[in-house]
Structure formats: structure tokens, C-alpha cells
PDB file of N, CA and C in Angstrom:
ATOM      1  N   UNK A   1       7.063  10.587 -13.648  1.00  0.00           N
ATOM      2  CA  UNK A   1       6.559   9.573 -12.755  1.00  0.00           C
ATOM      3  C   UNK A   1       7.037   9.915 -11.347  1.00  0.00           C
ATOM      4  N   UNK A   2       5.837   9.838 -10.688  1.00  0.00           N
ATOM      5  CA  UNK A   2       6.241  10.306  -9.038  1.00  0.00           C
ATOM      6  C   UNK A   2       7.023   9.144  -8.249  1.00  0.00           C
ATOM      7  N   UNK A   3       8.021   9.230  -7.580  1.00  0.00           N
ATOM      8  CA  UNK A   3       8.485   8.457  -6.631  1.00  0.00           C
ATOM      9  C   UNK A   3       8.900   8.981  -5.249  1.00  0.00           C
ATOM     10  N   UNK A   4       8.800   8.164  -4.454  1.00  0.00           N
ATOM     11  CA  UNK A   4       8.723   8.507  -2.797  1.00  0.00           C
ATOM     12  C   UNK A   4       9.646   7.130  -2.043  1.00  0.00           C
ATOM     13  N   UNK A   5      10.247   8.020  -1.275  1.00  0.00           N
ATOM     14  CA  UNK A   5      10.849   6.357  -0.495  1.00  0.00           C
ATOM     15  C   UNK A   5      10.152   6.602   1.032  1.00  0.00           C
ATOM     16  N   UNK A   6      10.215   5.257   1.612  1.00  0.00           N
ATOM     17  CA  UNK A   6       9.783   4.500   2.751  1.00  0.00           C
ATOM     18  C   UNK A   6       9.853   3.511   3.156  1.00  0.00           C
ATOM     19  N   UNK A   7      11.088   3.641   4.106  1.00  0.00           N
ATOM     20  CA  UNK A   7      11.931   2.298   4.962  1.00  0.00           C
ATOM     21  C   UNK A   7      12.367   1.501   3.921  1.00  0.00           C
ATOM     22  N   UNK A   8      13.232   2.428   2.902  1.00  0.00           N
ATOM     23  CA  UNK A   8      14.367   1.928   2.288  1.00  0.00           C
ATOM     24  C   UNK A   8      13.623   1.146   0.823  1.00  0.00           C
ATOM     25  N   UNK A   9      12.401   0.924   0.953  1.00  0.00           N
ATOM     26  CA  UNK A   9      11.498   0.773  -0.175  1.00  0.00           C
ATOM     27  C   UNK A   9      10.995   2.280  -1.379  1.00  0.00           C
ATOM     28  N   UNK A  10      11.512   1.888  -2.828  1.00  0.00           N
ATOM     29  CA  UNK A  10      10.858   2.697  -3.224  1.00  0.00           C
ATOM     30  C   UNK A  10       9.178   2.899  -3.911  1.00  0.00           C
ATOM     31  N   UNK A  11       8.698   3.815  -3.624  1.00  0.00           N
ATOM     32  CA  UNK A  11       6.996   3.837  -3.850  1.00  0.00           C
ATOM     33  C   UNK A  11       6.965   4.362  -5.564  1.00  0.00           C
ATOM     34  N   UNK A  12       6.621   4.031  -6.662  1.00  0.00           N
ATOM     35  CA  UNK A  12       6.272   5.124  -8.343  1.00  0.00           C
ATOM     36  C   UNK A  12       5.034   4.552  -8.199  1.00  0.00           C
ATOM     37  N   UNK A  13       4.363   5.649  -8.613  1.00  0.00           N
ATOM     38  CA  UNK A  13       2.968   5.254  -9.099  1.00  0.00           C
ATOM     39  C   UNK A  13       3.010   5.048 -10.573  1.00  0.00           C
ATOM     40  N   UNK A  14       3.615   4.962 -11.172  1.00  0.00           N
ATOM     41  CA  UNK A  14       3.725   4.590 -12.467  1.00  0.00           C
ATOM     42  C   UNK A  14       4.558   3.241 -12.290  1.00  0.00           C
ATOM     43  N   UNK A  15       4.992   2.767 -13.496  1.00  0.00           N
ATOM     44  CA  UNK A  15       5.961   1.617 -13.606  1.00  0.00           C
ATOM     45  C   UNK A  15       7.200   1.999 -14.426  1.00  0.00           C
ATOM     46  N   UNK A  16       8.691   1.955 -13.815  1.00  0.00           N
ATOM     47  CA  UNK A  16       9.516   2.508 -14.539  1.00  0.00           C
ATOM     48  C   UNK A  16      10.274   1.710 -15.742  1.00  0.00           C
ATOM     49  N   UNK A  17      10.642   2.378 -16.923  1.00  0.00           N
ATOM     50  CA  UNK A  17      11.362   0.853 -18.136  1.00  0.00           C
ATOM     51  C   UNK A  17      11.738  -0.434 -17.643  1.00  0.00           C
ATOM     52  N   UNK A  18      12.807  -0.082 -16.650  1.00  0.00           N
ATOM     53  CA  UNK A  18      13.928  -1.096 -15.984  1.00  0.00           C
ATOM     54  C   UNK A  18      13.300  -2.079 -14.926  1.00  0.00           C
ATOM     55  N   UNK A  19      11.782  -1.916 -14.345  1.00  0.00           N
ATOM     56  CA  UNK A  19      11.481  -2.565 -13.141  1.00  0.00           C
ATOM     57  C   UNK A  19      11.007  -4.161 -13.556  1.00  0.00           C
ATOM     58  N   UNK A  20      11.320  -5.168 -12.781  1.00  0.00           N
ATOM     59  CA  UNK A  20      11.079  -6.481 -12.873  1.00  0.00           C
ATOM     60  C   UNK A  20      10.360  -7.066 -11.957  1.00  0.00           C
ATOM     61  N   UNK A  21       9.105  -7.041 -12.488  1.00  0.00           N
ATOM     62  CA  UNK A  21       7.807  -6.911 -11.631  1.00  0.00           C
ATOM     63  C   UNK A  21       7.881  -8.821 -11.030  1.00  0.00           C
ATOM     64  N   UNK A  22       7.607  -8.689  -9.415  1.00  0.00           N
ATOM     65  CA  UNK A  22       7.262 -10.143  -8.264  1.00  0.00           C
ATOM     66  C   UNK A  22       6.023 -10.548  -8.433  1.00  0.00           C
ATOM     67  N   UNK A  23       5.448  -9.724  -7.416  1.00  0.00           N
ATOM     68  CA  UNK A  23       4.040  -9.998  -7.294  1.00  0.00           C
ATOM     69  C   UNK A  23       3.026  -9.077  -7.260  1.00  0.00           C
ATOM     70  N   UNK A  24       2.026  -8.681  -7.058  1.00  0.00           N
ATOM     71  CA  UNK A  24       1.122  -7.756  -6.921  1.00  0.00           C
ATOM     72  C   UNK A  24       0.870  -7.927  -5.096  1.00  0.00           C
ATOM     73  N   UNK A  25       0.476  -6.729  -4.504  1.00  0.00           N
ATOM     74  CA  UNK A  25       0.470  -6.836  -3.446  1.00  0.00           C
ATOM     75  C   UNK A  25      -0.455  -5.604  -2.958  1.00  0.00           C
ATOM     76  N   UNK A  26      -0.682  -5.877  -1.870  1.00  0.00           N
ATOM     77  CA  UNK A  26      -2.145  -4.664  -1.614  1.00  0.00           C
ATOM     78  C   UNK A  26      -1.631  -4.681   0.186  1.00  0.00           C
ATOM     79  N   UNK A  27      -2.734  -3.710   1.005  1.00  0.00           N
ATOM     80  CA  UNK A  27      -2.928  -3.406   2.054  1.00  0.00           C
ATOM     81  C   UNK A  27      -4.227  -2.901   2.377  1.00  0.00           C
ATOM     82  N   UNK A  28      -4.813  -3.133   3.831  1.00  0.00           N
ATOM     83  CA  UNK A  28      -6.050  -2.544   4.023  1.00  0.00           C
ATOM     84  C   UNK A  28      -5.703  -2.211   5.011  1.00  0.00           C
ATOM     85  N   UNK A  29      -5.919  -0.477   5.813  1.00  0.00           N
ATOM     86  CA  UNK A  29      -6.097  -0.282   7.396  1.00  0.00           C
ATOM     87  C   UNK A  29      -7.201   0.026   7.374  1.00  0.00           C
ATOM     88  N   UNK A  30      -7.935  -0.516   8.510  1.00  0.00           N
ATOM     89  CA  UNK A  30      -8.946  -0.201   8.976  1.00  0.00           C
ATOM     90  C   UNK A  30     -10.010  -1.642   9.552  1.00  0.00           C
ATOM     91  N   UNK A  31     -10.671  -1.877   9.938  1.00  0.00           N
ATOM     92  CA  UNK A  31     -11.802  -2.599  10.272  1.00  0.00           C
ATOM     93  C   UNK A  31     -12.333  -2.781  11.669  1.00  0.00           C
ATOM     94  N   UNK A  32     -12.407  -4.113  12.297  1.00  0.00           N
ATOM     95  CA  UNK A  32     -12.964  -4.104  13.656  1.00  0.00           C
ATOM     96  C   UNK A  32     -11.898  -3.782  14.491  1.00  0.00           C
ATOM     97  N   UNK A  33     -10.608  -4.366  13.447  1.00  0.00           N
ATOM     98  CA  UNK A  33      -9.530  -4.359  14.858  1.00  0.00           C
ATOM     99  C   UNK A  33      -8.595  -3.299  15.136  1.00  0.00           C
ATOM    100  N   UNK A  34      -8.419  -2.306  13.915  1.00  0.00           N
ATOM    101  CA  UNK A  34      -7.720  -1.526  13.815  1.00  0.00           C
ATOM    102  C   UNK A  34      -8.666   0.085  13.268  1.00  0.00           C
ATOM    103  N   UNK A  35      -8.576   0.782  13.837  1.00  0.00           N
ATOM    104  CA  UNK A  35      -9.332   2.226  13.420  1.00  0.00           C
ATOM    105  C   UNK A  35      -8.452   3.177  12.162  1.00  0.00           C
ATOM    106  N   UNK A  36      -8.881   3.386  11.449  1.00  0.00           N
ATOM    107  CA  UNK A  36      -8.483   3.946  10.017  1.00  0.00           C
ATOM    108  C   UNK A  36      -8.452   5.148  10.160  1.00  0.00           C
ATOM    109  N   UNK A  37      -9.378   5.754  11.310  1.00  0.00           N
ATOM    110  CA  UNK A  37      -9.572   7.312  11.741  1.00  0.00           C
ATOM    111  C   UNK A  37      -8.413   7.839  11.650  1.00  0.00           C
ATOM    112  N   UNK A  38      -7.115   7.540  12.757  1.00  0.00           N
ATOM    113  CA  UNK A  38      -6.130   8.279  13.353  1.00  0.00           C
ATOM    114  C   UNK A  38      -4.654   7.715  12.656  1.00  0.00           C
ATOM    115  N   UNK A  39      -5.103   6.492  11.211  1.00  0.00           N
ATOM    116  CA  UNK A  39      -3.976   5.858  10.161  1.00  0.00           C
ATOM    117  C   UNK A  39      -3.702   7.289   9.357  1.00  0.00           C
ATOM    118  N   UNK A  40      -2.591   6.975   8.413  1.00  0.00           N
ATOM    119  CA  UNK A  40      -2.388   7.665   7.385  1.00  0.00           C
ATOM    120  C   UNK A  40      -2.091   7.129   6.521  1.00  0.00           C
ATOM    121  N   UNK A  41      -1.322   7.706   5.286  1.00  0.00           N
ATOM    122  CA  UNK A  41      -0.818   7.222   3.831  1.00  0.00           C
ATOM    123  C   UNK A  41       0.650   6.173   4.183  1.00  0.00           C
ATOM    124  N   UNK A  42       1.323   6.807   5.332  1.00  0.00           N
ATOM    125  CA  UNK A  42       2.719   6.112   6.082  1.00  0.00           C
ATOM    126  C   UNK A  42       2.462   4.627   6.593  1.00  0.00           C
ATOM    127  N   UNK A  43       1.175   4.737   7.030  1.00  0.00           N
ATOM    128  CA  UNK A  43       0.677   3.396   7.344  1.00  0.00           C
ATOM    129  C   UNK A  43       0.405   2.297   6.541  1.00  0.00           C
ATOM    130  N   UNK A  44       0.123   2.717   5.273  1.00  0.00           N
ATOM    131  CA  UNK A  44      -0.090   1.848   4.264  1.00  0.00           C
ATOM    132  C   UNK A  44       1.305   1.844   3.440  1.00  0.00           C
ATOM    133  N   UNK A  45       2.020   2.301   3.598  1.00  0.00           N
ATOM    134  CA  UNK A  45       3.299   2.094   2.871  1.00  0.00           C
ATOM    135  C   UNK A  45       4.011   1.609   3.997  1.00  0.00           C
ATOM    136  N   UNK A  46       3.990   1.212   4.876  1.00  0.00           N
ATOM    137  CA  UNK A  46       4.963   0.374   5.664  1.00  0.00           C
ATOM    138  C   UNK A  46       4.181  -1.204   5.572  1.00  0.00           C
ATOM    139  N   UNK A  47       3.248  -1.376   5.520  1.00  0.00           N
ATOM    140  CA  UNK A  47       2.538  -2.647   5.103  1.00  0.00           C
ATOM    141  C   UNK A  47       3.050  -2.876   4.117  1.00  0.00           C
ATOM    142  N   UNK A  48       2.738  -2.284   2.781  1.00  0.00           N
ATOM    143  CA  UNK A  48       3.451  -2.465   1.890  1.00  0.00           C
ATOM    144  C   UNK A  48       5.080  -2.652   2.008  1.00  0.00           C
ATOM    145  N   UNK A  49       5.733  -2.054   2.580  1.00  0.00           N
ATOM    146  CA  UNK A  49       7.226  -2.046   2.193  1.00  0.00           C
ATOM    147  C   UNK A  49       7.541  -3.558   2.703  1.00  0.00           C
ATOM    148  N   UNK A  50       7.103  -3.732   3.957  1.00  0.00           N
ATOM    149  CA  UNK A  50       7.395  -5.041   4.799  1.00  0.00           C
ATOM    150  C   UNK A  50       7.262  -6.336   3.608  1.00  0.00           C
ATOM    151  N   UNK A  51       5.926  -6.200   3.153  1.00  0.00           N
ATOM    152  CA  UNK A  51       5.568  -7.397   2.279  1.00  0.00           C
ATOM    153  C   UNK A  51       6.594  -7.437   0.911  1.00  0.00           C
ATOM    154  N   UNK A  52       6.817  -6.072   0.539  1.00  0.00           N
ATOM    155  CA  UNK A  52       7.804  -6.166  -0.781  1.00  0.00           C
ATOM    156  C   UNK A  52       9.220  -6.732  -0.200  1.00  0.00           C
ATOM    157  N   UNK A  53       9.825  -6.152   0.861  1.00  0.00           N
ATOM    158  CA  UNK A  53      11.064  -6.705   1.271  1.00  0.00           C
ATOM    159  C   UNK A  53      11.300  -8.379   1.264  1.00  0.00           C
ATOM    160  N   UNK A  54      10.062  -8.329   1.438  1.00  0.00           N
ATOM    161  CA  UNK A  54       9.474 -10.170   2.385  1.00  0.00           C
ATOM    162  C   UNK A  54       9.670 -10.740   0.651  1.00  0.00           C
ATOM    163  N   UNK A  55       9.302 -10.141  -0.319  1.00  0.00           N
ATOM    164  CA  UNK A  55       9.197 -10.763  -1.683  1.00  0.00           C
ATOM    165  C   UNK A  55      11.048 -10.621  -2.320  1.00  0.00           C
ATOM    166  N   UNK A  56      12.059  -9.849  -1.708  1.00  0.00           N
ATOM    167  CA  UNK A  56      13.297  -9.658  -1.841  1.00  0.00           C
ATOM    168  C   UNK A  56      13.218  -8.148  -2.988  1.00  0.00           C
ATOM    169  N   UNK A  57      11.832  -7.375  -3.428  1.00  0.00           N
ATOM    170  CA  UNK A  57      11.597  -6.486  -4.066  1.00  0.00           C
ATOM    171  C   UNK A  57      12.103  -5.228  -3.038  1.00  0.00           C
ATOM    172  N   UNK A  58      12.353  -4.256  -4.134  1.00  0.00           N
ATOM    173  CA  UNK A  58      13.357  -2.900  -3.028  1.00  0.00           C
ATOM    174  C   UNK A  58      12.694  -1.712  -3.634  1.00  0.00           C
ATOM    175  N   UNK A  59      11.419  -2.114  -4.278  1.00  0.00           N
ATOM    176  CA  UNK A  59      10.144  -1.245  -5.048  1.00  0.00           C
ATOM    177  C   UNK A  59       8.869  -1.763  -5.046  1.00  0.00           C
ATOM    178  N   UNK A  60       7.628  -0.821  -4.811  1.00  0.00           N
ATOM    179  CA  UNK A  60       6.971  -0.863  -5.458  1.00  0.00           C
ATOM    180  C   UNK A  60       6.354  -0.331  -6.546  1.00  0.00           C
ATOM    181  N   UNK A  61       5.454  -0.866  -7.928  1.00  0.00           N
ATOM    182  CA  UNK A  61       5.809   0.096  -8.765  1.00  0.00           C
ATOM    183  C   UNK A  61       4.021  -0.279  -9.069  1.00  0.00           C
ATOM    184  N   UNK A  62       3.446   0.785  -9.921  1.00  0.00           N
ATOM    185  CA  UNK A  62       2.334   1.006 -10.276  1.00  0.00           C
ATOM    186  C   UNK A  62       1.297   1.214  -8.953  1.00  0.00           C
ATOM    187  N   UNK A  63       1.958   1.630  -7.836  1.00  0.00           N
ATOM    188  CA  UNK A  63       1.254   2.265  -6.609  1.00  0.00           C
ATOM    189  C   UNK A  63       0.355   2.843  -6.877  1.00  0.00           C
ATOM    190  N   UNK A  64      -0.948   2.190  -6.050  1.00  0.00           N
ATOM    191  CA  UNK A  64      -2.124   3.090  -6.133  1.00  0.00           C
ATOM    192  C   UNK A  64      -2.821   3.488  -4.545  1.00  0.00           C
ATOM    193  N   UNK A  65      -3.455   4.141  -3.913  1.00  0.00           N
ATOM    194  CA  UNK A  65      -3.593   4.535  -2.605  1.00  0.00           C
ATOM    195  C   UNK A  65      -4.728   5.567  -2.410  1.00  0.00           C
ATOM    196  N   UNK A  66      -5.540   5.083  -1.143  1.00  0.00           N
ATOM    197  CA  UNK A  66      -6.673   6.162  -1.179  1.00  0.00           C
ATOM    198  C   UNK A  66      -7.786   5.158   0.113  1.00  0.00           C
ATOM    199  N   UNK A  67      -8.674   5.941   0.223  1.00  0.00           N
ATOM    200  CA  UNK A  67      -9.685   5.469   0.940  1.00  0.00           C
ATOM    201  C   UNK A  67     -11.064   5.330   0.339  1.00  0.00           C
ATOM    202  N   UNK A  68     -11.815   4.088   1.312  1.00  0.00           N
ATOM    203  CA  UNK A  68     -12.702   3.329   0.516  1.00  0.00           C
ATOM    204  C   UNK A  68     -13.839   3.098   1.898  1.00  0.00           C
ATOM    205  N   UNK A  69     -15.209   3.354   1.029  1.00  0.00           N
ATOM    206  CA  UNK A  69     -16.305   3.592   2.093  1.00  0.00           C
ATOM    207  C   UNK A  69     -16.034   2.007   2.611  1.00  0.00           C
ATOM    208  N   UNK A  70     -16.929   1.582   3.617  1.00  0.00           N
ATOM    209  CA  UNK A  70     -17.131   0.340   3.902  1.00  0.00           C
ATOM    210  C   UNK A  70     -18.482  -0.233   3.507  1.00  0.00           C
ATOM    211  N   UNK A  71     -19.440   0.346   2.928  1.00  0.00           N
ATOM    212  CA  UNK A  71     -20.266   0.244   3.532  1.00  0.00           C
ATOM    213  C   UNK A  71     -21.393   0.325   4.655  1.00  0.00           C
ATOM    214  N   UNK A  72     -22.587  -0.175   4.515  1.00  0.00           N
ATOM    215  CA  UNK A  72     -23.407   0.435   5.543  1.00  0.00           C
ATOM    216  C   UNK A  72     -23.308  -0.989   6.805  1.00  0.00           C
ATOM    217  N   UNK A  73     -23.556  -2.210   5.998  1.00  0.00           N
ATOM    218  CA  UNK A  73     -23.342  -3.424   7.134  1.00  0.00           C
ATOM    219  C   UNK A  73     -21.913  -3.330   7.940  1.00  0.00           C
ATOM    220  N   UNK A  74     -20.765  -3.388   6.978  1.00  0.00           N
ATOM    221  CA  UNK A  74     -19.542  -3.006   7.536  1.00  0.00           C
ATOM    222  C   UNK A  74     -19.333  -2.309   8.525  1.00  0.00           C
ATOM    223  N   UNK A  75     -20.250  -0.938   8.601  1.00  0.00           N
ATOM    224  CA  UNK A  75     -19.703   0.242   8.860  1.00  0.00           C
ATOM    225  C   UNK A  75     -20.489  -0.063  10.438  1.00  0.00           C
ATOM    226  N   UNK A  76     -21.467  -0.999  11.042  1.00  0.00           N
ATOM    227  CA  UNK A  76     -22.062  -1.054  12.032  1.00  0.00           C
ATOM    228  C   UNK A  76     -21.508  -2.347  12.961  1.00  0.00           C
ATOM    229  N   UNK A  77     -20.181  -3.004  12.303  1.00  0.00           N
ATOM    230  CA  UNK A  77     -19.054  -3.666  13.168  1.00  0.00           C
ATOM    231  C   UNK A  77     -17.907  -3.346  13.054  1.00  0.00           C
ATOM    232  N   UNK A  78     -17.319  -2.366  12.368  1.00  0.00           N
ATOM    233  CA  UNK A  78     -15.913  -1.471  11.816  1.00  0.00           C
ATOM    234  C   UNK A  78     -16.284  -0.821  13.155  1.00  0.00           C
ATOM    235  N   UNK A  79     -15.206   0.025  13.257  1.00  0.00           N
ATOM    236  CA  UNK A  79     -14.514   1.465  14.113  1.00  0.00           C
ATOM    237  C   UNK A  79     -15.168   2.563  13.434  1.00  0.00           C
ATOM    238  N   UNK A  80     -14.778   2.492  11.894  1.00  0.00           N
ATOM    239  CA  UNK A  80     -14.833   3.646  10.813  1.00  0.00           C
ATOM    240  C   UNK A  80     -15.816   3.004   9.783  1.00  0.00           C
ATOM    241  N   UNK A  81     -15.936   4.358   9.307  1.00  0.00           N
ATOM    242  CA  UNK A  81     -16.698   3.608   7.783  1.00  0.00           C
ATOM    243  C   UNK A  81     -16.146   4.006   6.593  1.00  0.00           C
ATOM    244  N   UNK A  82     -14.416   4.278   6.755  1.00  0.00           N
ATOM    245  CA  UNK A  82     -13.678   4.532   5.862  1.00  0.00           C
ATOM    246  C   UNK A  82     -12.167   3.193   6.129  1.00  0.00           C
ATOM    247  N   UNK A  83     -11.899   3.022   5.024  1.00  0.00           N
ATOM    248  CA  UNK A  83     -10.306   2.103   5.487  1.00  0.00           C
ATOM    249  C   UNK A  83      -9.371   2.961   4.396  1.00  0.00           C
ATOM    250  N   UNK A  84      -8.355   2.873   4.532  1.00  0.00           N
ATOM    251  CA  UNK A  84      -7.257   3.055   3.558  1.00  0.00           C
ATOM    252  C   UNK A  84      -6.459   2.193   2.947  1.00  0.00           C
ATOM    253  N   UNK A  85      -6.583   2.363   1.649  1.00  0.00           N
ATOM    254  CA  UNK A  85      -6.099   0.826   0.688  1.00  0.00           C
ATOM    255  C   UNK A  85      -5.016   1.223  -0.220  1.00  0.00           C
ATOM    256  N   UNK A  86      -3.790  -0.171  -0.399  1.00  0.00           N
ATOM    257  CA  UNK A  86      -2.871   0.684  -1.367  1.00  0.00           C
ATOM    258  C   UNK A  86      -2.644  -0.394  -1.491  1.00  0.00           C
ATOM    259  N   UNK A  87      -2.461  -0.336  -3.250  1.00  0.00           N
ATOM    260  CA  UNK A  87      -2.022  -1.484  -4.348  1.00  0.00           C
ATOM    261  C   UNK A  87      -0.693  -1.598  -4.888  1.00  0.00           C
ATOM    262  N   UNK A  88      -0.078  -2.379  -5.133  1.00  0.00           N
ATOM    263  CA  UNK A  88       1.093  -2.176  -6.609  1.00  0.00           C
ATOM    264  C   UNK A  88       1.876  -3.736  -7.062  1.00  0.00           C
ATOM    265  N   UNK A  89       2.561  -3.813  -7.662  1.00  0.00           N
ATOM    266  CA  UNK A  89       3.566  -4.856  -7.327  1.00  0.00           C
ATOM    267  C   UNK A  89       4.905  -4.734  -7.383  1.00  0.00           C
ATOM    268  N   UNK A  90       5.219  -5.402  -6.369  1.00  0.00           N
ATOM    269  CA  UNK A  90       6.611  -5.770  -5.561  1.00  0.00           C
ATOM    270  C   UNK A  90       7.454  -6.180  -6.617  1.00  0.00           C
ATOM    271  N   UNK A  91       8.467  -5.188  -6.712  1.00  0.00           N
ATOM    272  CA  UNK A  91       9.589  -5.029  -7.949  1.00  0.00           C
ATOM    273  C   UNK A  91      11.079  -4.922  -7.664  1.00  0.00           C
ATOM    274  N   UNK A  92      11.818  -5.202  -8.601  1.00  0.00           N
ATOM    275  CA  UNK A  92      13.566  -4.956  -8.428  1.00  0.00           C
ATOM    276  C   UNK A  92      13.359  -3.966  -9.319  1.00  0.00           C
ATOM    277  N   UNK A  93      13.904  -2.629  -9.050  1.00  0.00           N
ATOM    278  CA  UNK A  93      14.468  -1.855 -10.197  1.00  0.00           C
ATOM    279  C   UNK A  93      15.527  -1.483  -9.457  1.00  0.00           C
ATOM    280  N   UNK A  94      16.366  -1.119 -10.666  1.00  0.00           N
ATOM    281  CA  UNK A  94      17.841  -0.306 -10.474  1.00  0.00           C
ATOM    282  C   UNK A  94      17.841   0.415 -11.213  1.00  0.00           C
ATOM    283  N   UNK A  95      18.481   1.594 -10.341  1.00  0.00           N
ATOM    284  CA  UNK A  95      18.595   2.836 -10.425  1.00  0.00           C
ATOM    285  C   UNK A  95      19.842   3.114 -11.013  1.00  0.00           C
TER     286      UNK A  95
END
């Protein structure tokens, strides 16, 4: 199982034995107000980390991440016609 840290949050895309799952929690960059063009993967894991901290979680676990068309209506009041989205839920594990 892959794990990654970011701002003291840890990222598994899997779910590890020991983790004691909060809440489920997501992120979107991109739309009218923010351009998804010049975001990255760092961007969506600091959304994320903020909201897990905010839940007292020091993980997220079953991380998922990637980009997602908008659509064609979307895509003619967006910036982009791509956003970047990342899922998981906000967990305690110990290490």
C-alpha cells in the first residue's frame, strides 16, 4: 500500500488494519474561480490535509485522485475543461 506525506498529513491509497476511519472527504480544483490548468496533485492534498486536520484525523486513507472532464456547458463558464478531484476519509492511524 502506497503512502505519501503532506503537511504532516498522511496520504494511503489503500486503507491500513489499524486506521479509524472520521469522515469521508473530497476536493475539487478547478472552475470559474480557480484555473485547474497551472494546479497539481499538491494542490489537492493540501485541501485535503487542512479538512482532515480540521476533523482531528493525521490520515487520509483510501485516497483516490485524478482529473475529470467538465463537460461541454461547464466547460463554456470554467477557465478549464478539466478540474482535479481527490477522495478518501479522514482517519487516526498509528504507526
Amino acid at each position: 500500500m502506497r503512502k505519501t506525506m503532506y503537511d504532516g498529513v498522511a496520504f494511503y491509497e489503500g486503507r491500513p488494519p489499524a486506521a479509524q476511519c472520521l469522515q469521508s472527504i473530497e476536493a475539487t480544483i478547478g472552475g470559474v474561480l480557480k484555473s485547474a490548468q497551472l494546479s497539481t496533485l499538491d494542490d489537492v492534498k493540501k485541501v485535503l490535509a487542512s479538512r482532515a486536520r480540521e476533523l482531528g484525523a493525521n490520515a487520509v486513507v483510501d485516497f483516490q485522485y485524478g482529473q475529470k472532464s467538465v463537460g461541454i456547458f461547464a466547460s463554456l463558464i470554467s477557465r478549464d475543461d478539466v478540474n482535479w478531484y481527490g477522495t478518501g476519509m479522514a482517519a487516526v492511524v498509528k504507526d
